[in-house]
Each structure stands twice: as C-alpha cells, then as structure tokens.
Protein backbone atom coordinates (compact mmCIF):
# COMPACT_ATOMS: atom_id res chain seq x y z
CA UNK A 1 19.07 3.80 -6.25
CA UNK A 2 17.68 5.63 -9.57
CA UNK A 3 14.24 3.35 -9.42
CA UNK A 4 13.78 4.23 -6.26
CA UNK A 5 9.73 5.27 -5.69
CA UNK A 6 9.84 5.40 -2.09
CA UNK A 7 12.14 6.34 0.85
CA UNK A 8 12.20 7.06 4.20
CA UNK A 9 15.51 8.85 5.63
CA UNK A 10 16.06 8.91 9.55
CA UNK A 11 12.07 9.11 10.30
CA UNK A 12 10.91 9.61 13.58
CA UNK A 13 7.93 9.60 15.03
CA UNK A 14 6.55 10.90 18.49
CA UNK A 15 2.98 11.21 19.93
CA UNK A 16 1.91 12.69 23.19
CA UNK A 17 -0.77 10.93 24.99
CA UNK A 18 -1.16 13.07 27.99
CA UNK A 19 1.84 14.12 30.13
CA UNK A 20 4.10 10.88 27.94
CA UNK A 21 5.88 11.92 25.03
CA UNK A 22 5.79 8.17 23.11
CA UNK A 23 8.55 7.41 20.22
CA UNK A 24 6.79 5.36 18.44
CA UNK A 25 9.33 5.22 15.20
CA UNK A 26 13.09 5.81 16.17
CA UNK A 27 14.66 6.44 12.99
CA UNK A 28 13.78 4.29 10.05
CA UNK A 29 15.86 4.60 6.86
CA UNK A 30 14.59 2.25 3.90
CA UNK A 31 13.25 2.59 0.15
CA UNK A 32 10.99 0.65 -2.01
CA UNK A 33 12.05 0.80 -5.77
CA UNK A 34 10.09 0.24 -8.77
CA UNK A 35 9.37 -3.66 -9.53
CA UNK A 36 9.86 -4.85 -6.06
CA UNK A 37 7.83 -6.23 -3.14
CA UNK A 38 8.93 -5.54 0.15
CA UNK A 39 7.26 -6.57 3.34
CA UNK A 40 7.68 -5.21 6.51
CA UNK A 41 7.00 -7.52 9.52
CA UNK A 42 6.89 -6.70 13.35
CA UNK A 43 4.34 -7.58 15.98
CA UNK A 44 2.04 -5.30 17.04
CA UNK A 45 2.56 -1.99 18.75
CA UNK A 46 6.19 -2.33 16.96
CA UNK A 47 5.74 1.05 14.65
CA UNK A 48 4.65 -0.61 11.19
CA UNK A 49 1.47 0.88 10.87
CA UNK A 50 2.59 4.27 12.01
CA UNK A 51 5.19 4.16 9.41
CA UNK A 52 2.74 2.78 6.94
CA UNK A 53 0.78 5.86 7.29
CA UNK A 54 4.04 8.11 7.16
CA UNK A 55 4.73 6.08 3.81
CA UNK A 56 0.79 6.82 2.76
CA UNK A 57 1.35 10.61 3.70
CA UNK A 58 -1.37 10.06 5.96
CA UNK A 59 0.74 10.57 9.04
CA UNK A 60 3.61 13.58 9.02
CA UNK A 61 6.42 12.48 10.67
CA UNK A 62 8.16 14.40 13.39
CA UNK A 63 11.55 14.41 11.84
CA UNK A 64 13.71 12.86 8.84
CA UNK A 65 12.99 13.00 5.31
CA UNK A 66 10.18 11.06 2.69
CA UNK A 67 10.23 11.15 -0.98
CA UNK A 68 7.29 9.92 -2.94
CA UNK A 69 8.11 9.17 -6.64
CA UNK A 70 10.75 12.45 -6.57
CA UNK A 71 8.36 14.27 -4.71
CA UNK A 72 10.20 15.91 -1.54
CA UNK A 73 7.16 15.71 0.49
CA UNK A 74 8.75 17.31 4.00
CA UNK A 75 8.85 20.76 1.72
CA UNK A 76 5.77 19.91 0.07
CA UNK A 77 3.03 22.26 0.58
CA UNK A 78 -0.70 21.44 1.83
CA UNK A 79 -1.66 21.04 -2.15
CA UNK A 80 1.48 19.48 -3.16
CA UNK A 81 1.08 16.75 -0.65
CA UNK A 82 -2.46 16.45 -1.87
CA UNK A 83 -1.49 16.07 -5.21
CA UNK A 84 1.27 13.47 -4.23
CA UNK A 85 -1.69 11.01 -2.24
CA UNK A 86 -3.75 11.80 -5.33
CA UNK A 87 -1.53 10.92 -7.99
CA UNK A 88 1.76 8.88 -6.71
CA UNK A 89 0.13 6.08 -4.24
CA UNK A 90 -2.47 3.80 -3.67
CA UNK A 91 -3.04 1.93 -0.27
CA UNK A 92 -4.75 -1.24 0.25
CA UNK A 93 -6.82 -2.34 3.59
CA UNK A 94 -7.29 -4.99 5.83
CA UNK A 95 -11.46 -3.98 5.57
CA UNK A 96 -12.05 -2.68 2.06
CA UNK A 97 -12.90 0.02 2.80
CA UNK A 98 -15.64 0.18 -0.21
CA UNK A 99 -18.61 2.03 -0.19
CA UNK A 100 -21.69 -0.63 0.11
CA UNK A 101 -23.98 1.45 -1.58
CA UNK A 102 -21.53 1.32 -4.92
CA UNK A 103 -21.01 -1.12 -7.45
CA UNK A 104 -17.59 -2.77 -7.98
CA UNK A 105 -16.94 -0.44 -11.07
CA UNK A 106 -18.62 2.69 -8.86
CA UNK A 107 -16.45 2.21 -6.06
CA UNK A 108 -13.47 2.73 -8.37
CA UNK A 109 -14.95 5.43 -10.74
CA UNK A 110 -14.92 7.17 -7.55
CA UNK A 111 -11.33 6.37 -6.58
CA UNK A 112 -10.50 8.06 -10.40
CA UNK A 113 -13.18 10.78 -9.78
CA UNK A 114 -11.03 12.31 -6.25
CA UNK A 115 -8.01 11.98 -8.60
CA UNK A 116 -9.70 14.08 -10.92
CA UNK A 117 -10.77 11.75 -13.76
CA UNK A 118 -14.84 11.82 -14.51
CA UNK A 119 -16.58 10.84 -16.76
CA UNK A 120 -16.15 7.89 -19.50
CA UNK A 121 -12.53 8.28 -19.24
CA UNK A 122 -13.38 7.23 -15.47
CA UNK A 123 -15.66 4.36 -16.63
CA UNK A 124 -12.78 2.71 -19.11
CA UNK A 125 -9.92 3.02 -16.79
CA UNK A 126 -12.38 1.24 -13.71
CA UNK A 127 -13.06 -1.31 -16.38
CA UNK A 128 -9.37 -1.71 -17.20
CA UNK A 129 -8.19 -2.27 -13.95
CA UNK A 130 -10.82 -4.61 -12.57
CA UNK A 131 -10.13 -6.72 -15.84
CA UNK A 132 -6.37 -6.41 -14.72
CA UNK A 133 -7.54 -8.07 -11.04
CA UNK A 134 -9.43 -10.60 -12.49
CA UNK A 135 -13.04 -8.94 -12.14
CA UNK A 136 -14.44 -7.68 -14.86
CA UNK A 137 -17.50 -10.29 -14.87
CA UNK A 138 -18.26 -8.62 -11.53
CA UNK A 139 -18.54 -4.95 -12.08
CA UNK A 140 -21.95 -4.35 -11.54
CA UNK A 141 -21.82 -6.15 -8.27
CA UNK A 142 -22.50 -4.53 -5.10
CA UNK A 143 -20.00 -5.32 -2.24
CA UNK A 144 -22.52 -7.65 -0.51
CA UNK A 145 -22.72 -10.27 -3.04
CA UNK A 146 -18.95 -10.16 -3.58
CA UNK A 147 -16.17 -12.99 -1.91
CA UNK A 148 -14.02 -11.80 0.72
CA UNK A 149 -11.28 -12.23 -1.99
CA UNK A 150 -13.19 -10.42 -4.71
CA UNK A 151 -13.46 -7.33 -2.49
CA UNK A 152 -9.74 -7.21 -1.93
CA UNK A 153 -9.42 -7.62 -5.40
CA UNK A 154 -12.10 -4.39 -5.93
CA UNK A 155 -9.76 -2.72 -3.16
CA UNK A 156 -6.77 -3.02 -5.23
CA UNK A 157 -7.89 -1.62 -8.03
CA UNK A 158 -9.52 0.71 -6.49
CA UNK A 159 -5.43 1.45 -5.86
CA UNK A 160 -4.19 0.39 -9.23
CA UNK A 161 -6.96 3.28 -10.79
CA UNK A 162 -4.84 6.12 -12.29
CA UNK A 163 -1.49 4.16 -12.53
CA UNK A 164 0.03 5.19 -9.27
CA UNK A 165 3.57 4.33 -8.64
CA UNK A 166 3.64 3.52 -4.83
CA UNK A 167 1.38 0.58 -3.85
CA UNK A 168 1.04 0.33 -0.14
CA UNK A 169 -0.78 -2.31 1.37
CA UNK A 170 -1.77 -2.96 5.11
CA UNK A 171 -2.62 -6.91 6.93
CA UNK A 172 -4.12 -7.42 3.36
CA UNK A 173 -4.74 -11.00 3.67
CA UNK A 174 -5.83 -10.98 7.30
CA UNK A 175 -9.03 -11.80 6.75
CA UNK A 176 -8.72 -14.75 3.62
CA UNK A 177 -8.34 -17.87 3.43
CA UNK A 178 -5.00 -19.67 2.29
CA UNK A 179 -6.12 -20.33 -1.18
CA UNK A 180 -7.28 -16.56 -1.52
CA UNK A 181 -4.99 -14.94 0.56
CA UNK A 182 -2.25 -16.56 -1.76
CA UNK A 183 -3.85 -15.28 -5.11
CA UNK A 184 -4.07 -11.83 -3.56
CA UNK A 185 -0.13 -12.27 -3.15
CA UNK A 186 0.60 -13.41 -6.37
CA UNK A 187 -1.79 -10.59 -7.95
CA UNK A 188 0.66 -8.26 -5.86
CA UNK A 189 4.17 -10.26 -7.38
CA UNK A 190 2.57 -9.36 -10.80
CA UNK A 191 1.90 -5.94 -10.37
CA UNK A 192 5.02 -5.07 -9.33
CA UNK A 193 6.88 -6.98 -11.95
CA UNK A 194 4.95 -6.20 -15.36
CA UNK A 195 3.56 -2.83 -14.55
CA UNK A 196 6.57 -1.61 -12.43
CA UNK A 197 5.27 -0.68 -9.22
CA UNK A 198 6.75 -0.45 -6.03
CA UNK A 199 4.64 -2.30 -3.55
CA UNK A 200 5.45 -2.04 0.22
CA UNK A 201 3.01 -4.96 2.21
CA UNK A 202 2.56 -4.42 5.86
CA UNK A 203 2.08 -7.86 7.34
CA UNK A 204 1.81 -10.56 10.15
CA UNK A 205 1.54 -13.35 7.33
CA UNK A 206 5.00 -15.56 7.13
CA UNK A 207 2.87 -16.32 3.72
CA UNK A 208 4.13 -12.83 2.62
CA UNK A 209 8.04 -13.64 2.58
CA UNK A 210 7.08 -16.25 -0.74
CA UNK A 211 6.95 -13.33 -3.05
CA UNK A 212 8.97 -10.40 -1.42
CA UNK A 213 12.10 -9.40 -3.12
CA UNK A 214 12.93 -8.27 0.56
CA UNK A 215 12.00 -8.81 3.98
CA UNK A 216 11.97 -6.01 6.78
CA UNK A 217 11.81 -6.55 10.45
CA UNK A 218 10.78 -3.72 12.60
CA UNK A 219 10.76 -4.23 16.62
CA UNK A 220 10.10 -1.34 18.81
CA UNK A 221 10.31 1.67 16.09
CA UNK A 222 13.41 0.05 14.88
CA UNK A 223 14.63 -1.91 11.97
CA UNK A 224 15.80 -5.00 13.08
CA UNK A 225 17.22 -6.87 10.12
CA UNK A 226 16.52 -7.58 6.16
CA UNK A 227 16.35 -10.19 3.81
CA UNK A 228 17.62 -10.04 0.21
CA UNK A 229 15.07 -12.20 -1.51
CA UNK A 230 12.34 -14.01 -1.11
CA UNK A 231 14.25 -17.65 -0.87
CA UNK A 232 16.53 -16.06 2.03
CA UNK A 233 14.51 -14.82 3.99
CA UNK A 234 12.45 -17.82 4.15
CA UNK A 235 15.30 -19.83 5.01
C-alpha cells in the first residue's frame, strides 16, 4: 500500500545458543501504514519481541526484507541504518527507560540531542511534545516524583521528539493500572490518527484490541491470523 511506513517481507530469524540453531521467527510478512494501530499479540517465547526489535532495527534479521519509511534497510549501510533509528522510529518500553538523574523535559532534549537537534530548537520541540502527551505542567520533574502513567507519557514523547514516522511500542501498559493503562491507549489512537503515524503495539493486554485498526496473532515465529478492525477482532 502507498502509506505504508513499515514492512516486513518473509523475515526470519535464527539464533545459536550453543550446538542448537533456534528459529525463532519463521517468515513473517506484514506492514504498518501511516494512521493505523496495529497490535501484535502472542504469548511469550512466541517471536514478538524478536520481531519488535527487527521492526526497531535493533535486531538484523537473518533473511527477508524490512523497509522503514522507504528506507531499504537490508542494503542500508552501518550509517544509513543509523540514520533510519535516528530519524524514522521511535520505540516505547515496558520500564521507561528514562534517565533518573534528568528532568522530564531533559530526558527528551536528550532524545532530540542523539537525533542531532541541540540547543533551544531542542528545548521547544521537548516542550511541544510533552504538551502534546498531556505534560507540560510537569517538565521540570524528575522521574521520581512522576506517576507510573506520567512516565510512560515522558517515554512517549521521548518517541514522538523529532516527528518520527514509525512508533513502536513494547508491553506498554504492563505495569498501569486500568484507568491509566487506557489513557496511554487512547493517547496512542490519537497519535496515529491526527499526526499520521504508524504505531505497531507489542502486547499481552486484550485492552489493546479497543483501539487497533488490526489485530495480529503470532504463535511460534508464525502469524497465526488477523483482524480487520478493532470491533472484529474483539468479537
């Protein structure tokens, strides 16, 4: 499809752990295009993450094909692919991840400083997109006097900083509440729609399928079946 942001094309995925060659992914062909949610469920051990990191470009998979915004990234070189992790995604995770030593607006001036934006540019655009999560009353906080929820929220824009296409986000409301895991997923429903991002959530939450455009199923490195919408899948 012409939107298309993301997509994976007959990706495999093998790791040796001692004398055991381990397929992990099998051959996974999907794509995430601009403006929708997809999440992709499986238990654990069923490839997800793995192909979560392929997704990320965190992982290089041993065969098949990934494009990243138009980006061939199997014939990308080394500072290619950096530029493509730099400029085309941002991933979301289950801990944070944020430096506890940084405010809320540090921790994503730094995000926009490795993507090579310093300065007060840096300061407005961390400004812009914790307003755009709902935080700009908490910039100056430091992690530990944040919410669970509020540091997700700091996560994500930490992701949202420097307008990447590709949103990729892993168990992110594993460890909220209802109530704030479900504002989280809305927050995600928006993004996608009004800013046009292609957001791929990695998840165990049945919560998830209320605002996916599509559901995934993945079972042993395999896809295993897909829902059209939201309403379907939940069905």
């Amino acid at each position: 499809m012409n939107n298309t942001v993301l997509a994976v094309t007959n990706v495999t995925k093998v790791f040796d752990e001692g004398r055991e060659r381990v397929h992990v992914l099998k051959g996974i062909t999907m794509d995430v295009a601009a403006g929708e949610v997809v999440a992709l469920e499986g238990p654990s051990g069923s490839g997800k993450t793995t192909l979560l990191s392929i997704m990320g470009c965190i992982l290089t998979p041993s065969s098949g094909e990934l494009h990243v915004a138009g980006v061939h990234v199997r014939r990308a070189d080394e500072a290619a692919l950096r530029e493509v992790r730099r400029r085309s995604i941002g991933l979301v995770f289950q801990q944070y991840n944020l430096f506890p030593a940084l405010s809320a607006l540090e921790n994503v001036e730094y995000s926009l400083n490795v993507r090579g934006t310093r300065g007060r540019a840096a300061q407005d655009e961390a400004r812009r997109v914790l307003d755009r999560v709902g935080l700009g009353d908490r910039a100056g906080f430091l992690p530990r006097d944040l919410s669970g929820g509020q540091k997700q929220r700091v996560a994500i824009a930490r992701a949202l900083a420097g307008s990447p296409p590709v949103l990729l986000a892993d168990e992110p409301t594993a460890n909220l509440d209802t109530a704030v895991g479900a504002q989280i997923l809305d927050l995600f429903q928006e993004l996608a729609a009004s800013e046009r991002r292609g957001v791929l959530v990695v998840t165990h939450d049945p919560k998830v399928r209320r605002i996916a455009s599509r559901v995934v199923g993945i079972r042993d490195g395999l896809l295993v079946g897909e829902g059209t919408n939201a309403e379907e899948a939940a069905a």
